[in-house]
Protein backbone atom coordinates (compact mmCIF):
# COMPACT_ATOMS: atom_id res chain seq x y z
CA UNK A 1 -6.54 3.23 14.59
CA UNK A 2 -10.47 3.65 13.91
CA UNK A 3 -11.90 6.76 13.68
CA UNK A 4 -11.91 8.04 17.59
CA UNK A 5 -15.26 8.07 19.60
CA UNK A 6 -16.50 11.90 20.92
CA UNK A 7 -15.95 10.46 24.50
CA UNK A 8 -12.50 9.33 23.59
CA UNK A 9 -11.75 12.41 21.84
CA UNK A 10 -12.98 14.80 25.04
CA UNK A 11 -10.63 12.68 27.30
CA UNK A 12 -7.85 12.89 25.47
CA UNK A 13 -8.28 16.85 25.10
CA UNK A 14 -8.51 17.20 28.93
CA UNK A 15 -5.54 14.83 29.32
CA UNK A 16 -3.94 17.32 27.31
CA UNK A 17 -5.08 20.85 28.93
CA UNK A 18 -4.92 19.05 32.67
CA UNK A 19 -0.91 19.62 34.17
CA UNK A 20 0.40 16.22 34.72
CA UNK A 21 2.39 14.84 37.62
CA UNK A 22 5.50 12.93 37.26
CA UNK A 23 7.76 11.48 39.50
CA UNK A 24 11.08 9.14 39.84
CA UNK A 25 8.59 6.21 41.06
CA UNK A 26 6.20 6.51 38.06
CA UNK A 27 8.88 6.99 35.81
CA UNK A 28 11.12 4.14 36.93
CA UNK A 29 7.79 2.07 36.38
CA UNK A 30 7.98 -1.17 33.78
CA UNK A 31 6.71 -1.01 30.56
CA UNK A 32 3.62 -2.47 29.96
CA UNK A 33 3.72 -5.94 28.27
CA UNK A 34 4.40 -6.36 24.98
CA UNK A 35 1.59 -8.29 23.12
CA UNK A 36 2.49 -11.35 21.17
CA UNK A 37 2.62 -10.75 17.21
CA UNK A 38 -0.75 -10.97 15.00
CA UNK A 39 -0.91 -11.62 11.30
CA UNK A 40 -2.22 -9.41 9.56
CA UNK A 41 -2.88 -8.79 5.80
CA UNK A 42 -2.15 -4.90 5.26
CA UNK A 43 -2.93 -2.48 2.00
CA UNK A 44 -1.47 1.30 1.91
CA UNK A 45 -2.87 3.94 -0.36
CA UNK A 46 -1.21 7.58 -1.57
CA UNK A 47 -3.25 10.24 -3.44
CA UNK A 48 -1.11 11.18 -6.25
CA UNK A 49 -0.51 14.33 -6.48
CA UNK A 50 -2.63 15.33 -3.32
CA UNK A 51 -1.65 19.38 -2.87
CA UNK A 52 -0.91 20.23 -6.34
CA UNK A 53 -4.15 22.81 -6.59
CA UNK A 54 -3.28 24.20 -2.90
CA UNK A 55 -6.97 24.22 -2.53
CA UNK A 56 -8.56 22.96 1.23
CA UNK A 57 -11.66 22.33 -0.86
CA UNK A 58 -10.71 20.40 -3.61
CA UNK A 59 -8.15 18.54 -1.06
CA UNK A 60 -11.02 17.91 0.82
CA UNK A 61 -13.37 16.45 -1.79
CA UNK A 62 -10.50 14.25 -2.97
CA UNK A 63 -10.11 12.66 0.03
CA UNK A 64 -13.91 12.04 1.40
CA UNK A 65 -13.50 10.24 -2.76
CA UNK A 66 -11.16 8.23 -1.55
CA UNK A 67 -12.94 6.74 1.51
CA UNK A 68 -15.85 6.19 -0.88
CA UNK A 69 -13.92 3.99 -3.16
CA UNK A 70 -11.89 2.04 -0.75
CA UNK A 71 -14.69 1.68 1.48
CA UNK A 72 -16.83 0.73 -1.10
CA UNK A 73 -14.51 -1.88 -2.61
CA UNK A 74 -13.99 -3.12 0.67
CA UNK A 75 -18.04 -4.36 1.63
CA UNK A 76 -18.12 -5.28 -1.79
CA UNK A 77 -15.29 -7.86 -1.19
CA UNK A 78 -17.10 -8.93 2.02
CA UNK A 79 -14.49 -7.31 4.23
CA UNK A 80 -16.46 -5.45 6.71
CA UNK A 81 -14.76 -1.72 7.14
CA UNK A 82 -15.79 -1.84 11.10
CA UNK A 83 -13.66 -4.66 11.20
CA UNK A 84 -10.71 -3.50 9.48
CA UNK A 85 -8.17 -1.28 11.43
CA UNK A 86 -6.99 1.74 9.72
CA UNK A 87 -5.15 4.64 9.98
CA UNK A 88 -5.85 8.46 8.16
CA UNK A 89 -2.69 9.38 6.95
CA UNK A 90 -3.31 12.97 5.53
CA UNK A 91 -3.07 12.11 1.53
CA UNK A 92 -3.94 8.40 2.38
CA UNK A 93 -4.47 6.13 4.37
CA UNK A 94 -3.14 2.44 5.82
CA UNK A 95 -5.13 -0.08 5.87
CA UNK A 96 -5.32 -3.79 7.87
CA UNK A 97 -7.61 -6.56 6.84
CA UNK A 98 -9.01 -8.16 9.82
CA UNK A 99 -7.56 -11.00 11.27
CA UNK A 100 -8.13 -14.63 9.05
CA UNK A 101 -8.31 -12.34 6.33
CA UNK A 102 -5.67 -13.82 3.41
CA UNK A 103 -3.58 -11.37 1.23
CA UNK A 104 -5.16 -12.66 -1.47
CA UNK A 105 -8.41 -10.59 -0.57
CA UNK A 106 -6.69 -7.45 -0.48
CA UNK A 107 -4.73 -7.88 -4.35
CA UNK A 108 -7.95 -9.51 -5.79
CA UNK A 109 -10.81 -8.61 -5.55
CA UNK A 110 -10.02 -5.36 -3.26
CA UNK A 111 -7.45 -4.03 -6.21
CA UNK A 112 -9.39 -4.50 -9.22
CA UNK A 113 -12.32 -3.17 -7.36
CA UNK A 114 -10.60 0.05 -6.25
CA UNK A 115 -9.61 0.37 -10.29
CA UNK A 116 -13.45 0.16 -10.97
CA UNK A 117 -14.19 2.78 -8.62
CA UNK A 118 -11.69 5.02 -9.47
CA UNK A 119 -13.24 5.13 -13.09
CA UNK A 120 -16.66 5.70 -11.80
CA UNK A 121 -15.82 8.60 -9.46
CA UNK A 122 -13.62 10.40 -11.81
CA UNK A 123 -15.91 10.46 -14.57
CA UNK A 124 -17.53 12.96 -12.05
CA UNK A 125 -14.52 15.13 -11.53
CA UNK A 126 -12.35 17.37 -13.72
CA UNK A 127 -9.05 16.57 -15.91
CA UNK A 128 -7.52 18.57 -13.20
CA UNK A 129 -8.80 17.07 -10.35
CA UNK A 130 -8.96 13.38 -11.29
CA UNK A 131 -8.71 11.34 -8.22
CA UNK A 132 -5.43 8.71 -8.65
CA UNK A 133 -3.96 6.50 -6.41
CA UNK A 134 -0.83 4.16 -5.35
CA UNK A 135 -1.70 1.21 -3.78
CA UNK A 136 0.79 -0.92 -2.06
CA UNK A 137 -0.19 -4.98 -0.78
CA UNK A 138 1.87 -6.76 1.61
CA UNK A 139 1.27 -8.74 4.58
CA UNK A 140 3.52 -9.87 8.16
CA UNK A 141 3.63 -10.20 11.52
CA UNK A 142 2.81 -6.45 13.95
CA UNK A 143 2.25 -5.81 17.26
CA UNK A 144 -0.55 -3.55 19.15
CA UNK A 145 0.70 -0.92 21.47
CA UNK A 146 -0.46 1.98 23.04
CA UNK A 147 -0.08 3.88 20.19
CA UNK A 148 -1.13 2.00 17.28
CA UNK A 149 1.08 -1.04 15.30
CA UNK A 150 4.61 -1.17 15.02
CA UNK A 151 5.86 -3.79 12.17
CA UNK A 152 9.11 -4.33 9.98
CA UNK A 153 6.68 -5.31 7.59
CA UNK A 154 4.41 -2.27 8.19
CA UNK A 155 7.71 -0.28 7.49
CA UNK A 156 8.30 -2.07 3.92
CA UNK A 157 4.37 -1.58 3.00
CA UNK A 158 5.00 2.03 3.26
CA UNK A 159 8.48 1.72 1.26
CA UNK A 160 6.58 -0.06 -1.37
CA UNK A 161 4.25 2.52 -1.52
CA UNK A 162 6.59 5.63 -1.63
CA UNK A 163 9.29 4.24 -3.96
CA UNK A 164 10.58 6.97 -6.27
CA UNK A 165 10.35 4.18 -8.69
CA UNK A 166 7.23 3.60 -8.97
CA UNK A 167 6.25 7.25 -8.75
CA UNK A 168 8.36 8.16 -11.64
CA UNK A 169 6.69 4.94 -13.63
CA UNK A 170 3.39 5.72 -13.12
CA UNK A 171 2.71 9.10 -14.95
CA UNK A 172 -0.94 8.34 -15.76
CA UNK A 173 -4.26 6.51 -14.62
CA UNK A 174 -6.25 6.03 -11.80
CA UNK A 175 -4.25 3.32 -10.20
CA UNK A 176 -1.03 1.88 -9.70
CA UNK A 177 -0.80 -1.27 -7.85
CA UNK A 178 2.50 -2.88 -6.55
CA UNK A 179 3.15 -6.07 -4.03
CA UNK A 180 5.82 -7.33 -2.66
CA UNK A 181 7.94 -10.27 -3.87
CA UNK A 182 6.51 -12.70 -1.41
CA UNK A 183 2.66 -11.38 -2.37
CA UNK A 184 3.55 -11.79 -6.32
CA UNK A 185 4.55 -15.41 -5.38
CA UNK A 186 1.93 -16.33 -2.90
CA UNK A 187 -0.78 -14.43 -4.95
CA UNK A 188 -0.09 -12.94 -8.67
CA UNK A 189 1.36 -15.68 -10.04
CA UNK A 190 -1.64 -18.52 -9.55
CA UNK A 191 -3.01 -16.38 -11.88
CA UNK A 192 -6.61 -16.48 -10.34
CA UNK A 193 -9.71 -14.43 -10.26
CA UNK A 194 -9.28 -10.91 -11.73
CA UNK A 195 -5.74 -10.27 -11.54
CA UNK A 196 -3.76 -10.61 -14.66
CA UNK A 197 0.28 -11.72 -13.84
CA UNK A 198 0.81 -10.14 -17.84
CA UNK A 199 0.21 -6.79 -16.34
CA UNK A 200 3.06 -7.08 -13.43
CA UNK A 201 6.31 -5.63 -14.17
CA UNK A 202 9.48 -6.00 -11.85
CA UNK A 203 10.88 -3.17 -9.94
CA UNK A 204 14.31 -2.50 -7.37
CA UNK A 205 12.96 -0.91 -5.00
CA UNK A 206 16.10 1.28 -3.35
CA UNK A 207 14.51 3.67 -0.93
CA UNK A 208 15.20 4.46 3.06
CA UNK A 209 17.99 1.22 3.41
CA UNK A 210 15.11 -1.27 2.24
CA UNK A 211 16.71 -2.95 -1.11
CA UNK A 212 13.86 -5.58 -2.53
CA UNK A 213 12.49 -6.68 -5.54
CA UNK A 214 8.60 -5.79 -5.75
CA UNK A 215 6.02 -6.06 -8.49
CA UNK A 216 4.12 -3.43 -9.93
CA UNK A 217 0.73 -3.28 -12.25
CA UNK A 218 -0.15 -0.25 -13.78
CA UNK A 219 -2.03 1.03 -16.54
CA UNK A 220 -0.85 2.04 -19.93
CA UNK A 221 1.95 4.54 -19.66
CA UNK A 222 2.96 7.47 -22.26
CA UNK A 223 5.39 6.78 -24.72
CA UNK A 224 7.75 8.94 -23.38
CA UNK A 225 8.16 6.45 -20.33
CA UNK A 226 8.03 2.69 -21.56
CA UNK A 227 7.79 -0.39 -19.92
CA UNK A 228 10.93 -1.83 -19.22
CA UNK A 229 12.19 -5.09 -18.89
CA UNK A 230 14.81 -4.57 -16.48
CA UNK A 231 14.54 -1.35 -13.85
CA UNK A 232 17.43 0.92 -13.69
CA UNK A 233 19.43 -0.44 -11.14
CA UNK A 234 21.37 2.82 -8.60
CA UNK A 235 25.07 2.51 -9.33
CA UNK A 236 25.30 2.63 -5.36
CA UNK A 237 23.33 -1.06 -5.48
CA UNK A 238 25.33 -2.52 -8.47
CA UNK A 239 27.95 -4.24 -5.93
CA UNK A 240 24.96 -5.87 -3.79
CA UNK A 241 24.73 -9.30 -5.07
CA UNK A 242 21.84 -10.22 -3.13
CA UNK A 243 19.33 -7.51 -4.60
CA UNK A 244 20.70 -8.37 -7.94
CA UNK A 245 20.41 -11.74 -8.21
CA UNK A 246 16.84 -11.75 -6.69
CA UNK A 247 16.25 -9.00 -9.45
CA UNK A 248 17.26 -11.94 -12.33
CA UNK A 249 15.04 -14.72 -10.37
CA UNK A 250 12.05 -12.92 -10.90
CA UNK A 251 13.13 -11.87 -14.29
CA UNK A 252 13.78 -15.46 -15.22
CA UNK A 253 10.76 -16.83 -13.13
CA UNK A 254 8.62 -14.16 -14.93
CA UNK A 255 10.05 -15.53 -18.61
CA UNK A 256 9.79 -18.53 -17.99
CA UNK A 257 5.31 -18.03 -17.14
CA UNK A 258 5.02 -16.16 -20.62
CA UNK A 259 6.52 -18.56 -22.24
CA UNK A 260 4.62 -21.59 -20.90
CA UNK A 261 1.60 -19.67 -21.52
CA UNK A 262 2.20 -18.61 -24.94
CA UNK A 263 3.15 -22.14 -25.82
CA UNK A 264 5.95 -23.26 -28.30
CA UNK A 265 5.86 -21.13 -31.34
C-alpha cells in the first residue's frame, strides 16, 4: 500500500528474475489465514481528464500536484500521511484514513481543504493544464491480504468515484465531491464545520451492477448542464423499486431540511 522501501523493491525484483519451484505439496498447501475485518474510513481521487495533452511531462507534473494537495490537506487536518495507507493508482490514487479515524475527517475538513488547494496550485498552471479532481468518501469494513485490501465497500468507493453520472455533471472546477448515502446521513446532513448540505445534490448511481443513491457537491456548472432536481433515471432501472424509492427518500428527506431551514414563508 505505502510507497515500497529500496530493500523491498530489490527483493521483489529478484523474486521475479530467480526460476521458482513448485510442486503438488506446496501447491496443495492452505491458504494463509484470513484476518478479521478493520474499519476503516476510505477517500478515492481521479484526475479529470488525466491524458488529454498525451504529454509524460505535463502528466507528470499533474500528478506530483496532486500528492501536494492531498498530502497537504491531509497534515493540515491532523491526519498523519505515514499513517494513512494508500494506493497510486496511475491518474489517482485511494486513500485509507488510519484506524479511529471517523468519516467525518475525510468529508470535512479533508474535502474543503483539497478545494482550497486546488485553487492555490492552479493559479500556477495553465487554462489547459488546470489540475481537477473527483473525490469520492465512503467508509466499511476490509480485510488485509497479501496483496493489499479487498472490500465490498472498497468496490462501491471506486463506483462512486467513476460514475458516468457524475462525470457527465461535473464539466467544470477544481473539485467534485460525492459520498455515499450512508456518509450524507452520518455526516452532510448535521450540517457542521465547513461543509454546506445546500451544495449536495442527489444522484442514481447505475454503474458495474452497483444501483445506489449517492450525494454529490460540486461547483457551479455551465448553463448548458443545470442542476437537477431529480437525476435521469436508465430506463433499464425504472422497474427496480428499491433504487427508486430510496431515490424519493432522499429527495423528500432533502425537502424537507430546506424547508425547515428557510422557515415558513
Amino acid at each position: 500500500m505505502r510507497r515500497l522501501d529500496a530493500e523491498h523493491h530489490t527483493g521483489w525484483v529478484n523474486s521475479m528474475e530467480t526460476p521458482q519451484k513448485f510442486s503438488a505439496e506446496a501447491a496443495t498447501d492452505r491458504p494463509a489465514p484470513v484476518q478479521p475485518p478493520q474499519y476503516h474510513a476510505m477517500a478515492a481521487f481521479d484526475i479529470c481528464g488525466f491524458g488529454n495533452s498525451g504529454d509524460p511531462n505535463v502528466m507528470r507534473h499533474m500528478r506530483s500536484c496532486m500528492y501536494q494537495v492531498i498530502q497537504s490537506a491531509a497534515e493540515t487536518a491532523q491526519m498523519r500521511w505515514v499513517d494513512c495507507e494508500y494506493e497510486d493508482r496511475g491518474d489517482g490514487l485511494y486513500l485509507l484514513a488510519p484506524p479511529g479515524y471517523s468519516v467525518h475527517s475525510l468529508v470535512d475538513p479533508l474535502a474543503p481543504l483539497i478545494r482550497r488547494g486546488l485553487g492555490q496550485v492552479n493559479r500556477t498552471l495553465s487554462v489547459d493544464h488546470r489540475l481537477r479532481l473527483r473525490m469520492a468518501v465512503h467508509h466499511g469494513e476490509l480485510v488485509h491480504d497479501e496483496h493489499g485490501v479487498v472490500s465490498p465497500d472498497l468496490n462501491t468507493l471506486f463506483r462512486l468515484l467513476d460514475a458516468p453520472v457524475l462525470r457527465a455533471r461535473f464539466e467544470q472546477g477544481d473539485l467534485a465531491l460525492i459520498v455515499s448515502e450512508d456518509v450524507y446521513r452520518r455526516v452532510v446532513r448535521w450540517g457542521t464545520g465547513l461543509i454546506d448540505q445546500k451544495e449536495f445534490e442527489p444522484l442514481l448511481i447505475d454503474y458495474k451492477k452497483t444501483l445506489c443513491v449517492a450525494w454529490a457537491a460540486l461547483p457551479p456548472q455551465p448553463a448548458s448542464a443545470p442542476a437537477k432536481a431529480l437525476p435521469d433515471v436508465p430506463p433499464d432501472v425504472l422497474g427496480n423499486r428499491f433504487a427508486i424509492l430510496a431515490l424519493l427518500e432522499s429527495l423528500m428527506e432533502r425537502a424537507r431540511d430546506l424547508l425547515q431551514d428557510d422557515g415558513p414563508s
